[in-house]
PDB file of N, CA and C in Angstrom:
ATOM      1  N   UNK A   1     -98.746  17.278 -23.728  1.00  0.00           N
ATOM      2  CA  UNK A   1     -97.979  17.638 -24.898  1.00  0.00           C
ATOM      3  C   UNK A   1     -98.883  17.839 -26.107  1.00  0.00           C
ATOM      4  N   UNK A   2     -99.455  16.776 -26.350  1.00  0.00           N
ATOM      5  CA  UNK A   2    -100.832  17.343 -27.387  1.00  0.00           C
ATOM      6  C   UNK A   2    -101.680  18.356 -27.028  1.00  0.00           C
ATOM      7  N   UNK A   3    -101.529  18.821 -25.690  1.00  0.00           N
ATOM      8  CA  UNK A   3    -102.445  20.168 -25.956  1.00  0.00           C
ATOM      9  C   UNK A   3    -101.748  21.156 -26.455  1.00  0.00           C
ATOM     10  N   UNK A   4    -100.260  21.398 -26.305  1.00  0.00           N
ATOM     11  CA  UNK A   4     -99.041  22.741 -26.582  1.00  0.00           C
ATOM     12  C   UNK A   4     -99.248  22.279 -28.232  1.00  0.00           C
ATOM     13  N   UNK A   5     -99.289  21.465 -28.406  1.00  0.00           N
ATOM     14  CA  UNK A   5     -99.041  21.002 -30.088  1.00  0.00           C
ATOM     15  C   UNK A   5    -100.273  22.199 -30.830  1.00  0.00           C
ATOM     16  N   UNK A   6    -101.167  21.436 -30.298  1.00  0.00           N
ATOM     17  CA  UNK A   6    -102.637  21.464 -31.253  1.00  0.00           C
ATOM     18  C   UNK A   6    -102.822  23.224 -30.631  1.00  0.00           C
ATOM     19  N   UNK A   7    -102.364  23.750 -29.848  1.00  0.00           N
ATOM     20  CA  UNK A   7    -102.626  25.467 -29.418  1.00  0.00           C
ATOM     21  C   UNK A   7    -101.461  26.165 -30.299  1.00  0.00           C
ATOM     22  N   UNK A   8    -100.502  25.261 -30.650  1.00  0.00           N
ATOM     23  CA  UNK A   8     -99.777  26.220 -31.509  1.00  0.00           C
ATOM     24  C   UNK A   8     -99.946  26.176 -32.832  1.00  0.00           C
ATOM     25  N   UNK A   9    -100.524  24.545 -33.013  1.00  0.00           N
ATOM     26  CA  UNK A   9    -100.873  25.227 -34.535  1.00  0.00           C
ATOM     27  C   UNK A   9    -102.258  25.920 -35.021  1.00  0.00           C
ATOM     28  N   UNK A  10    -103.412  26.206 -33.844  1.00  0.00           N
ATOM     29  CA  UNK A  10    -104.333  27.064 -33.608  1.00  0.00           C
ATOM     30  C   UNK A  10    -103.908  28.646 -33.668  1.00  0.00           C
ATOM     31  N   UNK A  11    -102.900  28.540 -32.947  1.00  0.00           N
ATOM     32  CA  UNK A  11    -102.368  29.871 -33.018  1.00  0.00           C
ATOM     33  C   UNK A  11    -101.655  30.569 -34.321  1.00  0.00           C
ATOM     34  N   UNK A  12    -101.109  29.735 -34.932  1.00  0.00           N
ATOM     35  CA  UNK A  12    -100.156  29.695 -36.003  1.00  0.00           C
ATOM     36  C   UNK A  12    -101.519  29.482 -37.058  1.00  0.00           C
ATOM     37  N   UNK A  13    -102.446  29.248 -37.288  1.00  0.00           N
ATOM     38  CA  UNK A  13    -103.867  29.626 -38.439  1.00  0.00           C
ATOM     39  C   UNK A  13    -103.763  30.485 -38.157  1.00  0.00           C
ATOM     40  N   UNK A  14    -103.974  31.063 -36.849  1.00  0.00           N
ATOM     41  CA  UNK A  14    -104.993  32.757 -36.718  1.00  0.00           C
ATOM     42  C   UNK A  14    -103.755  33.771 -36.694  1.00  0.00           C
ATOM     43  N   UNK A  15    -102.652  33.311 -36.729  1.00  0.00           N
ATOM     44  CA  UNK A  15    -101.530  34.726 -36.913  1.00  0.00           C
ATOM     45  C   UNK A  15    -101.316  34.423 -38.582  1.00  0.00           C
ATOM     46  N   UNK A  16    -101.545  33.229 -39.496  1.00  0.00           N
ATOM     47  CA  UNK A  16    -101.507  33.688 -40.546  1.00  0.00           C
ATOM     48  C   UNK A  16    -102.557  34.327 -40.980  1.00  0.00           C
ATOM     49  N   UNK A  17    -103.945  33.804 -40.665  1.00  0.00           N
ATOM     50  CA  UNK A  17    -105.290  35.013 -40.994  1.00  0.00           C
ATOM     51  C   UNK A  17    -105.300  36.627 -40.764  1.00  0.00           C
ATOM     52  N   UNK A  18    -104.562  36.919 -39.777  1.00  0.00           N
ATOM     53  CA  UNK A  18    -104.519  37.685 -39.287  1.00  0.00           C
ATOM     54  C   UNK A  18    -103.400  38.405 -40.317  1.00  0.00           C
ATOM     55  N   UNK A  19    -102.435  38.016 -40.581  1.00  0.00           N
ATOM     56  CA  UNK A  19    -101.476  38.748 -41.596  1.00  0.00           C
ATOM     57  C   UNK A  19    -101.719  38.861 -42.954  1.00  0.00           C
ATOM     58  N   UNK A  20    -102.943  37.988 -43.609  1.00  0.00           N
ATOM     59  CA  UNK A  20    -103.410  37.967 -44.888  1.00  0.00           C
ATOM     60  C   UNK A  20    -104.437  38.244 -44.523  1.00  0.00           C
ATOM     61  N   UNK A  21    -105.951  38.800 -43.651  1.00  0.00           N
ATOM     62  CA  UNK A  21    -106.824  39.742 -43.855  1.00  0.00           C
ATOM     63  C   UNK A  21    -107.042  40.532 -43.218  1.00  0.00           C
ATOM     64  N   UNK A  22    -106.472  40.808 -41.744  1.00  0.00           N
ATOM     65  CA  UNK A  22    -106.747  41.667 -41.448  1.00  0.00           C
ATOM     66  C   UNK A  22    -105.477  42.918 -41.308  1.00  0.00           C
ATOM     67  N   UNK A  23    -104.815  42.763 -41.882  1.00  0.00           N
ATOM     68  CA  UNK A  23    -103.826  43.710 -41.746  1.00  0.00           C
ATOM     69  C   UNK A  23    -102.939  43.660 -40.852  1.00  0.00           C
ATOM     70  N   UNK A  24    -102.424  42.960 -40.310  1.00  0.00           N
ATOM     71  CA  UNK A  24    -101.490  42.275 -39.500  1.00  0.00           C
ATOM     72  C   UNK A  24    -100.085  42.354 -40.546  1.00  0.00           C
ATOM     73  N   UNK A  25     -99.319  42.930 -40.138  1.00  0.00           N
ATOM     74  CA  UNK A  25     -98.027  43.152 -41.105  1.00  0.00           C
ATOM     75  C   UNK A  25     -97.154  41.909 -40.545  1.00  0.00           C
ATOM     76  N   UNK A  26     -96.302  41.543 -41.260  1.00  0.00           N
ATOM     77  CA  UNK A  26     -94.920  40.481 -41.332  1.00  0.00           C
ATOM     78  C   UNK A  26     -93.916  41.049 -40.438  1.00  0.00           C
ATOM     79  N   UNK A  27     -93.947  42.221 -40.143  1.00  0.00           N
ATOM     80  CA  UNK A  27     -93.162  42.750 -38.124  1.00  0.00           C
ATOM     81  C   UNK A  27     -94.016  42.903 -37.298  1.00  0.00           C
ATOM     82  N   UNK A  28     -95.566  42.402 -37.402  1.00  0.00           N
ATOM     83  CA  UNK A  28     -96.146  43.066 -36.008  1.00  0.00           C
ATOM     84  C   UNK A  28     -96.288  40.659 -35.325  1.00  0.00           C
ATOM     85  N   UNK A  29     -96.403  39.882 -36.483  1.00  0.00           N
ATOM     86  CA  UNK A  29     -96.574  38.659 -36.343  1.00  0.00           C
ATOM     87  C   UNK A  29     -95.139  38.344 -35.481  1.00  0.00           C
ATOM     88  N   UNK A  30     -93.861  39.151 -36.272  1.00  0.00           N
ATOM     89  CA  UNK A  30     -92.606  38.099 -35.873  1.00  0.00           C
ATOM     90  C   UNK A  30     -92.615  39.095 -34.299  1.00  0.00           C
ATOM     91  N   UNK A  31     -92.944  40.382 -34.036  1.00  0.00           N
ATOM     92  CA  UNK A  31     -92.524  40.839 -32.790  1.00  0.00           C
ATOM     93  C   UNK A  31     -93.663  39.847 -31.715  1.00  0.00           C
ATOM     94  N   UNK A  32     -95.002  39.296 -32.168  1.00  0.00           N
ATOM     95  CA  UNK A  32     -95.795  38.864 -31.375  1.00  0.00           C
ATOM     96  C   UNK A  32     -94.992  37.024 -30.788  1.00  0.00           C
ATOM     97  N   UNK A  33     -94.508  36.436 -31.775  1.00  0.00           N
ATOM     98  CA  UNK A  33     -93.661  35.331 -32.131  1.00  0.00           C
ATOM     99  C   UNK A  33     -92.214  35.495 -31.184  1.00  0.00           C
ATOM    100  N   UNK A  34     -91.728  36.869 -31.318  1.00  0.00           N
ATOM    101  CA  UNK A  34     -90.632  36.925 -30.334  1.00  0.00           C
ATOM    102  C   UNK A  34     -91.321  36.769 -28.845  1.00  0.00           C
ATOM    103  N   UNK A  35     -92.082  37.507 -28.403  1.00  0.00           N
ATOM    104  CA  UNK A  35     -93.009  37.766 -27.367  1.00  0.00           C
ATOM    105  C   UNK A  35     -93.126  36.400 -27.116  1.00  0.00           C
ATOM    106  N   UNK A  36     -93.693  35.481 -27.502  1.00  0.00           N
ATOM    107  CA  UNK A  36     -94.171  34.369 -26.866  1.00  0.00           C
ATOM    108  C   UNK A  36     -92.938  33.387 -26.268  1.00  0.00           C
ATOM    109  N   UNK A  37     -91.979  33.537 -27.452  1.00  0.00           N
ATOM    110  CA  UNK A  37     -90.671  33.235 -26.922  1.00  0.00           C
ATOM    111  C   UNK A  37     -89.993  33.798 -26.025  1.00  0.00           C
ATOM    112  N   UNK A  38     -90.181  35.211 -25.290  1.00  0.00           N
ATOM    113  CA  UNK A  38     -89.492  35.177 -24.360  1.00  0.00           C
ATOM    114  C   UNK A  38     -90.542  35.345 -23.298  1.00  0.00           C
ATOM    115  N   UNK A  39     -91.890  34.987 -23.112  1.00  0.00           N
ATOM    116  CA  UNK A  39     -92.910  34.791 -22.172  1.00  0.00           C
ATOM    117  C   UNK A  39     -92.429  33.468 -21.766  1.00  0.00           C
ATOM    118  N   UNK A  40     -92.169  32.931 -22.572  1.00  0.00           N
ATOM    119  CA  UNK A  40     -91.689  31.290 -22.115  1.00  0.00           C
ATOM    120  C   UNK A  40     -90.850  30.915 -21.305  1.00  0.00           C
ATOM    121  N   UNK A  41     -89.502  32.289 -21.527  1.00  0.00           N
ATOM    122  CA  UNK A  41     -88.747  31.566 -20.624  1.00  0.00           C
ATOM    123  C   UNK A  41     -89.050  32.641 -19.162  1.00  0.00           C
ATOM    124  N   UNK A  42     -90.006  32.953 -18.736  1.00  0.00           N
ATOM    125  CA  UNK A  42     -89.893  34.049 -17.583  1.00  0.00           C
ATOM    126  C   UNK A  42     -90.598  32.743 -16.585  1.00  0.00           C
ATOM    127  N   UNK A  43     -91.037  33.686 -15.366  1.00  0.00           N
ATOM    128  CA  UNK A  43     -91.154  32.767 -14.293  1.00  0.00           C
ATOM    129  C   UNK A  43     -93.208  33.215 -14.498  1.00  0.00           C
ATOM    130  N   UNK A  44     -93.640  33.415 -15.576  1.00  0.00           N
ATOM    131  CA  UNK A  44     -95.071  33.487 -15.691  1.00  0.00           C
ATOM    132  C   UNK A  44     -95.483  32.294 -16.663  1.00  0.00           C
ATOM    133  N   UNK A  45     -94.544  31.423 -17.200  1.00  0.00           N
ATOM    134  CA  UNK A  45     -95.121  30.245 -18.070  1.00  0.00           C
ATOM    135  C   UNK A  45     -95.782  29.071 -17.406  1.00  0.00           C
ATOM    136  N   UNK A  46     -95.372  28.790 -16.203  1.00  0.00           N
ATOM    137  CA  UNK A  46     -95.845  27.881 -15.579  1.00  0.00           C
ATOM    138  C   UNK A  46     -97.286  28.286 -15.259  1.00  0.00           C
ATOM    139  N   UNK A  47     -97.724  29.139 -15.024  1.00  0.00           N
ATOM    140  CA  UNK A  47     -98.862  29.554 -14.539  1.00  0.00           C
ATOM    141  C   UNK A  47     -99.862  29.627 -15.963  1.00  0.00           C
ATOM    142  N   UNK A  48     -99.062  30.420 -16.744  1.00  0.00           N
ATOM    143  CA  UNK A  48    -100.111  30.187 -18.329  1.00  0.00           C
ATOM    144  C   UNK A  48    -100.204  29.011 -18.782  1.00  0.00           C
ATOM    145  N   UNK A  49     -99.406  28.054 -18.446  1.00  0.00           N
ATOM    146  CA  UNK A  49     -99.554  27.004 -18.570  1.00  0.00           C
ATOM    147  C   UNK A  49    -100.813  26.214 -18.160  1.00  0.00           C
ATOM    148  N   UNK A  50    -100.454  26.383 -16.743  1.00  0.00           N
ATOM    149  CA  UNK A  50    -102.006  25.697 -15.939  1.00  0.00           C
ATOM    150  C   UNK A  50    -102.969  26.524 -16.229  1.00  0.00           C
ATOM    151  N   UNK A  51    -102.915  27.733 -16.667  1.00  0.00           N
ATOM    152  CA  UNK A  51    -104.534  28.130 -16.773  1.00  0.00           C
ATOM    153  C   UNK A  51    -104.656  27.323 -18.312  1.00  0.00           C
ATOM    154  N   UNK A  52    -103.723  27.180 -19.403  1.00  0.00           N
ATOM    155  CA  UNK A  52    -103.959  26.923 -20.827  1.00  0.00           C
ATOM    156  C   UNK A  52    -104.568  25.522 -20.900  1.00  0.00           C
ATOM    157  N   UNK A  53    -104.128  24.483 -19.744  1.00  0.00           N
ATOM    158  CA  UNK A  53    -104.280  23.681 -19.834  1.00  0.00           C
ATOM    159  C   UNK A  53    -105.756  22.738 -18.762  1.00  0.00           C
ATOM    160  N   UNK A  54    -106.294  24.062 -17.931  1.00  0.00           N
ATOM    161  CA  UNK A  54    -107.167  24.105 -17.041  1.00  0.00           C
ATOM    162  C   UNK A  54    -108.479  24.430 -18.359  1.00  0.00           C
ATOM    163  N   UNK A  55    -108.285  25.603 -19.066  1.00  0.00           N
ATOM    164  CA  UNK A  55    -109.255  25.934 -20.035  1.00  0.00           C
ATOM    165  C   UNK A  55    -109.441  24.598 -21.242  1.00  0.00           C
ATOM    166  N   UNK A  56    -108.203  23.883 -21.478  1.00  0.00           N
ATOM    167  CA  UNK A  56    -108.517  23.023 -22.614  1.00  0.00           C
ATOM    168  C   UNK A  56    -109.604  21.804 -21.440  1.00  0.00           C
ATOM    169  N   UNK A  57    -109.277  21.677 -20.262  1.00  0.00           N
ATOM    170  CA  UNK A  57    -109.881  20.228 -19.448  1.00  0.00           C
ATOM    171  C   UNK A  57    -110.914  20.724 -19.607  1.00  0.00           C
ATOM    172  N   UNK A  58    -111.122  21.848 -18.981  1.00  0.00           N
ATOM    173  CA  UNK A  58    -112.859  22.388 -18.895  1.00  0.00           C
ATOM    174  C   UNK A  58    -113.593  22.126 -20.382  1.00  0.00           C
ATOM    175  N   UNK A  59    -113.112  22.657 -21.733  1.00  0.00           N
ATOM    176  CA  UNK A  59    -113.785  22.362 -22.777  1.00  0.00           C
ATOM    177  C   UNK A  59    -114.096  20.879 -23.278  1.00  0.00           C
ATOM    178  N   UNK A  60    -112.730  20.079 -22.795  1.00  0.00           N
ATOM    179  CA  UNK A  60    -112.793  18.860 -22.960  1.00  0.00           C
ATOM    180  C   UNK A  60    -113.972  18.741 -22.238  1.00  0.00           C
ATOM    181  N   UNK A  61    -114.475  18.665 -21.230  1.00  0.00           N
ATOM    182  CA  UNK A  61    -115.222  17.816 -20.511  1.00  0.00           C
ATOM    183  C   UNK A  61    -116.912  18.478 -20.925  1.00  0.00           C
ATOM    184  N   UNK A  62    -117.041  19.303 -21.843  1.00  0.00           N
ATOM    185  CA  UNK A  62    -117.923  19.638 -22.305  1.00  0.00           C
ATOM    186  C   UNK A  62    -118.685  18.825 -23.001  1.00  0.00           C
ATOM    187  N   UNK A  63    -120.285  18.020 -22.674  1.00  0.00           N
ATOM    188  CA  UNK A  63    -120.858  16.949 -23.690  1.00  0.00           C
ATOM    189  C   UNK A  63    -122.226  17.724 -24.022  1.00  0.00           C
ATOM    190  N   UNK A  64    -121.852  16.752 -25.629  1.00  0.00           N
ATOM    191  CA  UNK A  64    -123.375  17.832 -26.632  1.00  0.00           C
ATOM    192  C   UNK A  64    -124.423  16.632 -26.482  1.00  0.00           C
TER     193      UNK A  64
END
C-alpha cells in the first residue's frame, strides 16, 4: 500500500510539472487521469501492478 501511495503522489508532481512547464494543458492531464482510472478497472491492472511493484523491490534492494 505504501508503494501505490508514494507512486501516486510521484505521479501527481510530474503531471503538475508537466502542466506548468511543459505545456501540458488542464484536458490533456484530466484525459491522462481518466485513463488511469479506467486502466484500473480492466483485467491489465493486476499485471501493472506486479511489474510496478517488482520495479519498486528491485530499486529497493539497491545499496550505495
Amino acid at each position: 500500500m505504501a508503494i501505490s501511495i508514494s507512486a501516486v503522489v510521484v505521479l501527481g508532481i510530474l503531471v503538475f510539472i508537466f502542466v506548468r512547464k511543459s505545456g501540458l494543458n488542464a484536458a490533456h492531464a484530466i484525459v491522462c487521469s481518466l485513463f488511469g482510472f479506467f486502466l484500473a478497472s480492466t483485467s491489465a491492472a493486476p499485471n501493472i501492478n506486479r511489474f510496478v511493484t517488482g520495479v519498486a523491490d528491485m530499486i529497493g534492494q539497491i545499496r550505495f
